[in-house]
PDB file of N, CA and C in Angstrom:
ATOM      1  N   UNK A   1     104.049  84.549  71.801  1.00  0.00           N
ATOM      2  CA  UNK A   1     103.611  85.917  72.022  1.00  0.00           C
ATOM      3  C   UNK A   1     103.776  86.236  73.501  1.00  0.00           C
ATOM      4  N   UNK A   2     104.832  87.111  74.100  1.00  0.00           N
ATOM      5  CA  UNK A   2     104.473  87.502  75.074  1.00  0.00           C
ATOM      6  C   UNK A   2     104.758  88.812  75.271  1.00  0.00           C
ATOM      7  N   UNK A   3     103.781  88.970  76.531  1.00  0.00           N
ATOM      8  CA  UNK A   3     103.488  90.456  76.797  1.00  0.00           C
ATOM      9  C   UNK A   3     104.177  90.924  78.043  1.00  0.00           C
ATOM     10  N   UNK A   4     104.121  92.369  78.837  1.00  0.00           N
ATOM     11  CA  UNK A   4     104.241  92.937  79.692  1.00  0.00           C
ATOM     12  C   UNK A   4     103.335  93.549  80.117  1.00  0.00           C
ATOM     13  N   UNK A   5     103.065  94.139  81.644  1.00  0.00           N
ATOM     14  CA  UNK A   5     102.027  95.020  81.952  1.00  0.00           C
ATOM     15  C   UNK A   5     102.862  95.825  83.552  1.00  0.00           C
ATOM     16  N   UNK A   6     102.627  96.689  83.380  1.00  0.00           N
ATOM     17  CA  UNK A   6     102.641  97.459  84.474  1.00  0.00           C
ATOM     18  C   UNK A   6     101.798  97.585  85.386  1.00  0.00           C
ATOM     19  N   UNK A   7     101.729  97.653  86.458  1.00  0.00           N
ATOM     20  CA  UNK A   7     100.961  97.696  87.698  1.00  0.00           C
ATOM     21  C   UNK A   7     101.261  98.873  88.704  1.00  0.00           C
ATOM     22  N   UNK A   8     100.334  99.783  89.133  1.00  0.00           N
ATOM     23  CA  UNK A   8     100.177 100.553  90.298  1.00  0.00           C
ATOM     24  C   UNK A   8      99.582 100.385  91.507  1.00  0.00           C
ATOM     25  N   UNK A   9     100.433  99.592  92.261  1.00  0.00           N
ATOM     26  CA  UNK A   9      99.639  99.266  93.648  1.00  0.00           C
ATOM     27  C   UNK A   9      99.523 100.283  94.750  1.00  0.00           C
ATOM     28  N   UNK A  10      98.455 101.034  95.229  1.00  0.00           N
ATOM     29  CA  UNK A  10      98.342 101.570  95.977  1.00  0.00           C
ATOM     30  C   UNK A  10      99.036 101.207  97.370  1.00  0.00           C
ATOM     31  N   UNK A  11      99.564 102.524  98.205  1.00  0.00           N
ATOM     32  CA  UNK A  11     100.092 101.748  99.218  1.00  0.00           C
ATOM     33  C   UNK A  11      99.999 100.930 100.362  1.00  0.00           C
ATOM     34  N   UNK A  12      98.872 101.045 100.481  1.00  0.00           N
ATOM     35  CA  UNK A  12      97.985 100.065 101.774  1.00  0.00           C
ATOM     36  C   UNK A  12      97.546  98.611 100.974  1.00  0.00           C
ATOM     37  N   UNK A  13      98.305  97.998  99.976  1.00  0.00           N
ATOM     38  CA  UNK A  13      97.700  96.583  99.074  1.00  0.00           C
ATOM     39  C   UNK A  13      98.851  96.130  99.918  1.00  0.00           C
ATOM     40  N   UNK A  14      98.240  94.835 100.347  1.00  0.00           N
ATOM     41  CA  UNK A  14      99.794  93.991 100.782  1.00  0.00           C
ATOM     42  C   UNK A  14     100.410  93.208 100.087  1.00  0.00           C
ATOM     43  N   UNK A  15     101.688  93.508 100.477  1.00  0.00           N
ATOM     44  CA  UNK A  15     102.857  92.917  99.212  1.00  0.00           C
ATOM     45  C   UNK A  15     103.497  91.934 100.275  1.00  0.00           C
ATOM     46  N   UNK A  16     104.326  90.666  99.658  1.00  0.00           N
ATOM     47  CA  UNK A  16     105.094  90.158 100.493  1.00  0.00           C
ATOM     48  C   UNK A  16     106.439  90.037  99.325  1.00  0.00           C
ATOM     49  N   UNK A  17     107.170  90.380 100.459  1.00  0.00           N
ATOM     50  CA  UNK A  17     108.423  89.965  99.192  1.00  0.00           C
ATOM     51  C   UNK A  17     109.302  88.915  99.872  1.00  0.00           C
ATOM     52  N   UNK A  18     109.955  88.467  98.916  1.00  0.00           N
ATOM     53  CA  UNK A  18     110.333  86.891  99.209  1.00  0.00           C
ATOM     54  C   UNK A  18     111.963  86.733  98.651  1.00  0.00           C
ATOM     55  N   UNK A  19     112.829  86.735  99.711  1.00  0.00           N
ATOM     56  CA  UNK A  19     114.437  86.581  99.059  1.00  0.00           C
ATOM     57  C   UNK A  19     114.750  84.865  98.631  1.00  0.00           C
ATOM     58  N   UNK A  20     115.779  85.380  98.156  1.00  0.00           N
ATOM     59  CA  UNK A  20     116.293  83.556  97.095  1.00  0.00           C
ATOM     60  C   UNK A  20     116.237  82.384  98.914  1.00  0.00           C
ATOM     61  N   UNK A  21     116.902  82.700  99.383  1.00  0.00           N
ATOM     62  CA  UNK A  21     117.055  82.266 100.967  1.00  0.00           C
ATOM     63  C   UNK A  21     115.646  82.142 101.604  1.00  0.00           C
ATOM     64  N   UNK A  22     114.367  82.913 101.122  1.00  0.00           N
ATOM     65  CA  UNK A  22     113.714  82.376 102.074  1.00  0.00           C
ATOM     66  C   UNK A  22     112.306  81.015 101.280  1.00  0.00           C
ATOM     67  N   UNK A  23     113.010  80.745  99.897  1.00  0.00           N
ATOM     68  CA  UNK A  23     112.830  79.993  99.127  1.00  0.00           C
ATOM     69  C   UNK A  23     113.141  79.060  98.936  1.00  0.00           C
ATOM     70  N   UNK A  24     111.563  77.595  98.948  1.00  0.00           N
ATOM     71  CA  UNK A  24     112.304  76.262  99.004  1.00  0.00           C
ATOM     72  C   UNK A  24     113.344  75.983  98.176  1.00  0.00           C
ATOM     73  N   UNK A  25     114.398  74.375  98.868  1.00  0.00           N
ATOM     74  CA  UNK A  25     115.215  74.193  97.473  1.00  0.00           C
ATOM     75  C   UNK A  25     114.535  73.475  96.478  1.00  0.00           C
ATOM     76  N   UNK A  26     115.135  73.885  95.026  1.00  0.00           N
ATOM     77  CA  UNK A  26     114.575  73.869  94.064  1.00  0.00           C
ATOM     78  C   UNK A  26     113.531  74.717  93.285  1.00  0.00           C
ATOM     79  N   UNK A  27     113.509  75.518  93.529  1.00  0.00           N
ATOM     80  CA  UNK A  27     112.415  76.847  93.294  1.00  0.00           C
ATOM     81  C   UNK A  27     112.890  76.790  91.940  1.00  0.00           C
ATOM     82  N   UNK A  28     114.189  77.212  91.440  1.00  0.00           N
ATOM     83  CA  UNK A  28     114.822  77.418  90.592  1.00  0.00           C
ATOM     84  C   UNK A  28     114.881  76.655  89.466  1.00  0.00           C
ATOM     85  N   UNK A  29     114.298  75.027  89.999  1.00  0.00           N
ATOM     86  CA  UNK A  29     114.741  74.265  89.025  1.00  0.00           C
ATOM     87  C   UNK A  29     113.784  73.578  87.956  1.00  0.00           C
ATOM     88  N   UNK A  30     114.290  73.515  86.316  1.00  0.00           N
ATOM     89  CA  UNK A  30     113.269  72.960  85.388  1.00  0.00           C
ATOM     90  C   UNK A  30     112.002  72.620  85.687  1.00  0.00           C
ATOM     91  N   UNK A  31     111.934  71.339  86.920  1.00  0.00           N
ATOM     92  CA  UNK A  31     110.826  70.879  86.935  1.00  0.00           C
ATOM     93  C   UNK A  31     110.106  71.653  87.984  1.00  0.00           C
ATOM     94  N   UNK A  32     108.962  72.672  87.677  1.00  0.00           N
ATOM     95  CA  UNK A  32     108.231  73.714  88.905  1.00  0.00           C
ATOM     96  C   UNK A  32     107.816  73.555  90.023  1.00  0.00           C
ATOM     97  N   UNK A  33     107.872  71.981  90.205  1.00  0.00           N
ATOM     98  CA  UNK A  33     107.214  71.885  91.636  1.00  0.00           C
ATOM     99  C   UNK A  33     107.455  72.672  92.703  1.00  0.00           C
ATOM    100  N   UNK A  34     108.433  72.797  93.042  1.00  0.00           N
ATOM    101  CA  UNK A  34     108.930  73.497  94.687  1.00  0.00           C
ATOM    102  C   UNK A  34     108.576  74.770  94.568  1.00  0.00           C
ATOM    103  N   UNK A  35     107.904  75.388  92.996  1.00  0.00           N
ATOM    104  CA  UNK A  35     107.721  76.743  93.286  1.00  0.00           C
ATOM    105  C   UNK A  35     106.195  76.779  92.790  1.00  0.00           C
ATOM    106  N   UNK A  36     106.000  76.029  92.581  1.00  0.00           N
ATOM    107  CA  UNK A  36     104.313  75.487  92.446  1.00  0.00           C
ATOM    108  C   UNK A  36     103.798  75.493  93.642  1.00  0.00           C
ATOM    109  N   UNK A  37     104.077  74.746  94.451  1.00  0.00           N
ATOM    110  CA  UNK A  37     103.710  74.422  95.820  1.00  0.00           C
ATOM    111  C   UNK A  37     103.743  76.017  96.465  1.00  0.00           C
ATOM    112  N   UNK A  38     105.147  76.541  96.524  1.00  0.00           N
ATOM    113  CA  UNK A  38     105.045  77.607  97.090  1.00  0.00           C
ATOM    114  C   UNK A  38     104.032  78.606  97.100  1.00  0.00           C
ATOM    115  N   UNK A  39     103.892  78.952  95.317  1.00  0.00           N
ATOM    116  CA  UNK A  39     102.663  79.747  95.239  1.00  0.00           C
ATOM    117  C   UNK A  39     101.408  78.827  95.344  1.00  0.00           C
ATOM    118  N   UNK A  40     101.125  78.249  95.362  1.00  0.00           N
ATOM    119  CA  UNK A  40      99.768  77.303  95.459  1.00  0.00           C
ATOM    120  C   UNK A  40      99.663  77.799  97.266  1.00  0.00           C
ATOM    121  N   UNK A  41     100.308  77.448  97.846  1.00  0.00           N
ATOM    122  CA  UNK A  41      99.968  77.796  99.653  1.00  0.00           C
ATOM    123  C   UNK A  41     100.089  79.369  99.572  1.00  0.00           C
ATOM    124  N   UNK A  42     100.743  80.213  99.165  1.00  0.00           N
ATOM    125  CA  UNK A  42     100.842  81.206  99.530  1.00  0.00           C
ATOM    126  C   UNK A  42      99.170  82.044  98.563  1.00  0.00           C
ATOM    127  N   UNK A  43      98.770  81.371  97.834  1.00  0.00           N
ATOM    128  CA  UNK A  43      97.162  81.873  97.425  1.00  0.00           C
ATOM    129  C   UNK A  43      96.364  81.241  98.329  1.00  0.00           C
ATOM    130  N   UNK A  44      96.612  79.859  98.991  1.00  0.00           N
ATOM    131  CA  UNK A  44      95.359  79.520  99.178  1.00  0.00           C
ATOM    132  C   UNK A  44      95.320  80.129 100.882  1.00  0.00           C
ATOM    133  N   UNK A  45      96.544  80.879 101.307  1.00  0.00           N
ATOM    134  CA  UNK A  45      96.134  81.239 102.319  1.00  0.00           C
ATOM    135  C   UNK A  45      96.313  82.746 102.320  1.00  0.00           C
ATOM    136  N   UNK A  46      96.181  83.378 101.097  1.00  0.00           N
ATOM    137  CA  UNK A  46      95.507  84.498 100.667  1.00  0.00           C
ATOM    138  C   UNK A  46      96.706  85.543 101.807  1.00  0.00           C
ATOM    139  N   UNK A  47      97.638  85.397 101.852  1.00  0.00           N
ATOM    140  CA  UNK A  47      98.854  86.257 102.925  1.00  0.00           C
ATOM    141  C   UNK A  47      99.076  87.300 102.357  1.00  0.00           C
ATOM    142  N   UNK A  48      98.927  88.037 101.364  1.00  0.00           N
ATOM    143  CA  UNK A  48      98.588  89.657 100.698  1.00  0.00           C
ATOM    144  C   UNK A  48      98.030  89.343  99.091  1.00  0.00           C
ATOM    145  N   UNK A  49      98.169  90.298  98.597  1.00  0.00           N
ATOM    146  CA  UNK A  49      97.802  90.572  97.278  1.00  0.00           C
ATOM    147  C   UNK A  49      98.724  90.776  96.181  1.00  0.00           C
ATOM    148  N   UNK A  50      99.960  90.901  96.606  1.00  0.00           N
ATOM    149  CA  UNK A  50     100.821  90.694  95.880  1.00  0.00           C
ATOM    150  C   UNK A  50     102.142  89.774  95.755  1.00  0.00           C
ATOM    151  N   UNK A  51     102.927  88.958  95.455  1.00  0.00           N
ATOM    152  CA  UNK A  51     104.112  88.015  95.786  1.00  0.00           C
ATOM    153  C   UNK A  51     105.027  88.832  95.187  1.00  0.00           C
ATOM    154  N   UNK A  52     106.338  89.314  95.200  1.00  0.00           N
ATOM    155  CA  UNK A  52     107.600  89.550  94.365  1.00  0.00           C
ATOM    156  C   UNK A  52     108.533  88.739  95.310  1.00  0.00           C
ATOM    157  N   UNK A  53     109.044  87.818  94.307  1.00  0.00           N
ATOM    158  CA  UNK A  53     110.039  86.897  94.129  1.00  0.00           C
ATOM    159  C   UNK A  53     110.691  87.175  93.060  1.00  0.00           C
ATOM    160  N   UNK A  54     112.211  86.628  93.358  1.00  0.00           N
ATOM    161  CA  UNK A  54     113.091  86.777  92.651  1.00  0.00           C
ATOM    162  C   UNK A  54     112.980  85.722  91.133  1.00  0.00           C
ATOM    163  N   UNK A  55     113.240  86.448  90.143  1.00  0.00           N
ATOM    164  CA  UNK A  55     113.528  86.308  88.755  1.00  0.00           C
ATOM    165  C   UNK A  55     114.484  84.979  88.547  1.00  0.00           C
ATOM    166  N   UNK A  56     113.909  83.806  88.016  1.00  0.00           N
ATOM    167  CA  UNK A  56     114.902  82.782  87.976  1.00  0.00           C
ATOM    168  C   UNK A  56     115.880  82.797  86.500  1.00  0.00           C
ATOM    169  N   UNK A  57     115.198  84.054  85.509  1.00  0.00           N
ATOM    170  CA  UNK A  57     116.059  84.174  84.223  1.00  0.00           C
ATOM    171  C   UNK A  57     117.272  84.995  84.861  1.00  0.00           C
ATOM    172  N   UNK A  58     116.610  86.437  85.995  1.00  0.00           N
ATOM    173  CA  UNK A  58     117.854  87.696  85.513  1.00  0.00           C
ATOM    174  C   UNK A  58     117.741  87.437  87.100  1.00  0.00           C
ATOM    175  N   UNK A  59     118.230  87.279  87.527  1.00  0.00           N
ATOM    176  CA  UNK A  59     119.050  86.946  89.638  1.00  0.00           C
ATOM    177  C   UNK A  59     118.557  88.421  89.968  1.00  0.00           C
ATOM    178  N   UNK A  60     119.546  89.475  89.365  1.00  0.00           N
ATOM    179  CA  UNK A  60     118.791  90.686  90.029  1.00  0.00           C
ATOM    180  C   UNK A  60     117.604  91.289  89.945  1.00  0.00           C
ATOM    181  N   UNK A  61     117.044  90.606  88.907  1.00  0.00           N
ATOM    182  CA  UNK A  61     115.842  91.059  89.170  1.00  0.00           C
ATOM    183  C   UNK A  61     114.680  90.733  89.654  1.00  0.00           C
ATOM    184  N   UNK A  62     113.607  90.972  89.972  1.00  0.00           N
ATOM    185  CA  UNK A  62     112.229  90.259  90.596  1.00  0.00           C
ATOM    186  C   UNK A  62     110.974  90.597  89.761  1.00  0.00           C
ATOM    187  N   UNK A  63     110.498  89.494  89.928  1.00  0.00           N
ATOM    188  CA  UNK A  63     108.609  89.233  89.122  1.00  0.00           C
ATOM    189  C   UNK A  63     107.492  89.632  90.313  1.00  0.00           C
ATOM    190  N   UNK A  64     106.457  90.126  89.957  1.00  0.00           N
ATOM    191  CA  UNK A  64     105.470  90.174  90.734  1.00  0.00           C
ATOM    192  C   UNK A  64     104.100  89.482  90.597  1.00  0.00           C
ATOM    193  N   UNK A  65     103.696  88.550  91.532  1.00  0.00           N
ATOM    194  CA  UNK A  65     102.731  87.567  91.131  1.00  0.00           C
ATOM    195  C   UNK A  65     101.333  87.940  91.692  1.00  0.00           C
ATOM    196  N   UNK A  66     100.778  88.398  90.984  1.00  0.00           N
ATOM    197  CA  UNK A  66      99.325  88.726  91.827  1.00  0.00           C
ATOM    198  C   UNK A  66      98.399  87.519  92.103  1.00  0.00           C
ATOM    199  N   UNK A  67      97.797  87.822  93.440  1.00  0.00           N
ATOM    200  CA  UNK A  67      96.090  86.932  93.395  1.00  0.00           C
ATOM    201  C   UNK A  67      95.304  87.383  93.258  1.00  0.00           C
ATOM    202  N   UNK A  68      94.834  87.216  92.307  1.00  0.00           N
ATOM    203  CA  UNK A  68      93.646  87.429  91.607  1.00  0.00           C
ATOM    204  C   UNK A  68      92.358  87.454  92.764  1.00  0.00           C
ATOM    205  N   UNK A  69      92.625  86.351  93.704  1.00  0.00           N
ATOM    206  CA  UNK A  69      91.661  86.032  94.780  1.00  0.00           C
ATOM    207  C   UNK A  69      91.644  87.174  95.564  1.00  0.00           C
ATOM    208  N   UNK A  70      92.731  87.880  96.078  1.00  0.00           N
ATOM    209  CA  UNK A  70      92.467  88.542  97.077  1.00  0.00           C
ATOM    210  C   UNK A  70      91.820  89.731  97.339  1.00  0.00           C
ATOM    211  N   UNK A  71      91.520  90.636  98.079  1.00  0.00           N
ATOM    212  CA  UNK A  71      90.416  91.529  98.044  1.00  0.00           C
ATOM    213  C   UNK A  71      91.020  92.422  97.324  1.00  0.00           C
ATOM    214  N   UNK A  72      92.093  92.740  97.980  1.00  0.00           N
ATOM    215  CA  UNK A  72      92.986  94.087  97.387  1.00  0.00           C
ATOM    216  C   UNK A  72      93.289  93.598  96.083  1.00  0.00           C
ATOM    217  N   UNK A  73      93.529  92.933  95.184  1.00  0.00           N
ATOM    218  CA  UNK A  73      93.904  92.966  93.583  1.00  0.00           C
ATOM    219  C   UNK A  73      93.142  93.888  92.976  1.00  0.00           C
ATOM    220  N   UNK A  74      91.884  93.963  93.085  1.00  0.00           N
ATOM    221  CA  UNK A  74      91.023  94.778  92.429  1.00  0.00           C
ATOM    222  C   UNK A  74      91.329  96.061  92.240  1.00  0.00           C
ATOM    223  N   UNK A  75      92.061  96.794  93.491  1.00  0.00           N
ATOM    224  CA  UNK A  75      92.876  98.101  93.233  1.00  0.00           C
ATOM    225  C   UNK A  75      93.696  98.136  92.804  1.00  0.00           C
ATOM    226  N   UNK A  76      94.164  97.537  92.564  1.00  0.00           N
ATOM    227  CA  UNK A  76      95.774  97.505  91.299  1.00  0.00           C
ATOM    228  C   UNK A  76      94.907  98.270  90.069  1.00  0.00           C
ATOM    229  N   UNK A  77      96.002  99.058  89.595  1.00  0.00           N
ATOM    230  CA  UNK A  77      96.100  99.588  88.334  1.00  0.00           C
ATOM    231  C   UNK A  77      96.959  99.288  86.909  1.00  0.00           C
ATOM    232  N   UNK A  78      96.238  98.402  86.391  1.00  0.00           N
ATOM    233  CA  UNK A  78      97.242  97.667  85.411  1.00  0.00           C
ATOM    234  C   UNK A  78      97.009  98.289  84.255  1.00  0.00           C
ATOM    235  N   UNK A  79      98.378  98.487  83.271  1.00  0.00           N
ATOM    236  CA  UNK A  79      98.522  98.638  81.661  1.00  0.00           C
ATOM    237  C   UNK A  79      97.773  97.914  81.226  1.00  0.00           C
ATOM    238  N   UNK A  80      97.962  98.545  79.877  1.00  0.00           N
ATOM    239  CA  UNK A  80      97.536  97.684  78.733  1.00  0.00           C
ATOM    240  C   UNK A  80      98.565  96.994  78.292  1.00  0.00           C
ATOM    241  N   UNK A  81      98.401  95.716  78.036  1.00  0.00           N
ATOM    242  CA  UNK A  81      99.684  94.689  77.800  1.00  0.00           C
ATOM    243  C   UNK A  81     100.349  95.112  76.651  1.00  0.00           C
ATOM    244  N   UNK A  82     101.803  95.175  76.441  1.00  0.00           N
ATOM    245  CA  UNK A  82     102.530  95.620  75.676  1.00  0.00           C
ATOM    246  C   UNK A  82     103.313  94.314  75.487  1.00  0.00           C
ATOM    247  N   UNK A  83     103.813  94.505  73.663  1.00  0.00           N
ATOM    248  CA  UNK A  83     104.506  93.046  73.347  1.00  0.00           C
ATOM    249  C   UNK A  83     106.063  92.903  73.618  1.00  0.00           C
ATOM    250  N   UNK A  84     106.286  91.818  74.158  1.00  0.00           N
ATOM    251  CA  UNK A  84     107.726  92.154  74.450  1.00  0.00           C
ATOM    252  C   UNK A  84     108.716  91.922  73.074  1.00  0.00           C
ATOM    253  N   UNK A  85     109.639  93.183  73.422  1.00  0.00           N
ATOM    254  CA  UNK A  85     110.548  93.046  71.859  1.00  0.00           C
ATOM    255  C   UNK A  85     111.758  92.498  72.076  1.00  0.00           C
ATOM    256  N   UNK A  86     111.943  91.067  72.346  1.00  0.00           N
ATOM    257  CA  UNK A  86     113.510  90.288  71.998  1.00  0.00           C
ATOM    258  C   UNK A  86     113.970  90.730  71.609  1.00  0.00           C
ATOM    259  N   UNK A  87     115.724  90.968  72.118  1.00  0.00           N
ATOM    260  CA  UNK A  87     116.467  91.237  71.010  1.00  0.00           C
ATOM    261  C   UNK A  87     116.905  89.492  70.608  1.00  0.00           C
ATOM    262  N   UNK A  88     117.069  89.661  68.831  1.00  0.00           N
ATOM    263  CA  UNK A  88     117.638  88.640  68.366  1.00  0.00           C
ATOM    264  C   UNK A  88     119.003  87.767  68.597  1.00  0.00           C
ATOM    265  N   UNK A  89     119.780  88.910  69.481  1.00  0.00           N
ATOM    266  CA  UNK A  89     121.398  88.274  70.254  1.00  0.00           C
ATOM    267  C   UNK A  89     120.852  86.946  71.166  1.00  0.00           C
ATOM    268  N   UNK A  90     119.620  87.528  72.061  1.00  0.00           N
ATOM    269  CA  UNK A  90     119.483  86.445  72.899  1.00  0.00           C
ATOM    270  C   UNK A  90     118.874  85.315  72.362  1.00  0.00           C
ATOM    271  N   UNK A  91     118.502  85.265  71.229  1.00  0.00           N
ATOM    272  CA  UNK A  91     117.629  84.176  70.606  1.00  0.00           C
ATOM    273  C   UNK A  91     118.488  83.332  69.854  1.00  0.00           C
ATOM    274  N   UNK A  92     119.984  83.677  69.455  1.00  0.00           N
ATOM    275  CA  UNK A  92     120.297  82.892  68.720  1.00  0.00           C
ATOM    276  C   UNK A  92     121.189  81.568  68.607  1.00  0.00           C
ATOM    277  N   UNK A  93     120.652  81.375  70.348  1.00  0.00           N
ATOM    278  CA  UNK A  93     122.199  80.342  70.726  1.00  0.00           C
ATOM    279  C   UNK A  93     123.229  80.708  71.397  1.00  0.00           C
ATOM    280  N   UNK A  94     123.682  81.656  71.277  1.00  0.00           N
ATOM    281  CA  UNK A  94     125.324  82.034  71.455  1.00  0.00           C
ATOM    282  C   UNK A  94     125.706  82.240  70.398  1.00  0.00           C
ATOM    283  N   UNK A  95     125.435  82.356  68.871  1.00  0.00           N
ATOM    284  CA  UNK A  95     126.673  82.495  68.092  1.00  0.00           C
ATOM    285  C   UNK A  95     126.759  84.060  67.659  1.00  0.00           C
ATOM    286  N   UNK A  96     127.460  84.394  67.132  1.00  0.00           N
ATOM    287  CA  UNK A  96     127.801  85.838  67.082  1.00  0.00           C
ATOM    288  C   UNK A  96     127.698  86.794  68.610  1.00  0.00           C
ATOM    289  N   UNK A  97     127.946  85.849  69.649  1.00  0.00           N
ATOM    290  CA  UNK A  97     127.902  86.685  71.187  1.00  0.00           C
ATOM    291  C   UNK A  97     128.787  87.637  71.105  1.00  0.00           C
ATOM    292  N   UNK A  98     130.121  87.514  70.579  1.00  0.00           N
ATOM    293  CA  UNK A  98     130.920  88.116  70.840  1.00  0.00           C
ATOM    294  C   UNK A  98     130.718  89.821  70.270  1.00  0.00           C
ATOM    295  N   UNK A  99     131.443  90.878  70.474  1.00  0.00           N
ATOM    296  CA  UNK A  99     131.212  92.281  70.326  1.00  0.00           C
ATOM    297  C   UNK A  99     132.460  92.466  69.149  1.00  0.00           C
ATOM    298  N   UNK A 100     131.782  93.271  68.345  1.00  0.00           N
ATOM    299  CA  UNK A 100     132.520  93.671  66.661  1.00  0.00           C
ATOM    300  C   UNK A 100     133.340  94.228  67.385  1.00  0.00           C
TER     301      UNK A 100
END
């Protein structure tokens, strides 16, 4: 089961955003550590209220990681979680990838 939610951060919440480059190596890879660590220091020293880092499924795109800890989260304005709808192309392996 997974969901989505939208968020409205007011503009005075601090955001940090974070390029592929300024990310340890291995961020990317199966086993989470290097991006465990990352976010583990970057909460425990509470450096804004929001993280967006880059998306290790879609490259162009980016995730946004909130702390929960920090003062400013509380002003965020979040959805109501909505279910995400797979399409079945991506679920099936590769077979039938190709276009009729």
């Amino acid at each position: 089961h997974h969901v989505w939610v939208e968020a409205r951060v007011p503009e005075d919440v601090s955001i940090e955003r974070v390029n592929v480059e300024d990310l340890p190596v291995g961020w990317d890879a199966p086993d989470v550590q290097a991006a465990r660590r990352f976010g583990d220091q970057w909460i425990e020293e509470a450096r804004s209220a929001v993280l967006v880092v880059p998306s290790v499924v879609a490259r162009a795109e980016c995730n946004a990681v909130v702390n929960p800890a920090h003062p400013d989260a509380a002003r965020l304005v979040v959805s109501t979680p909505q279910a995400v709808m797979w399409d079945a192309r991506l679920l099936a392996g590769g077979r039938n990838a190709s276009p009729e």
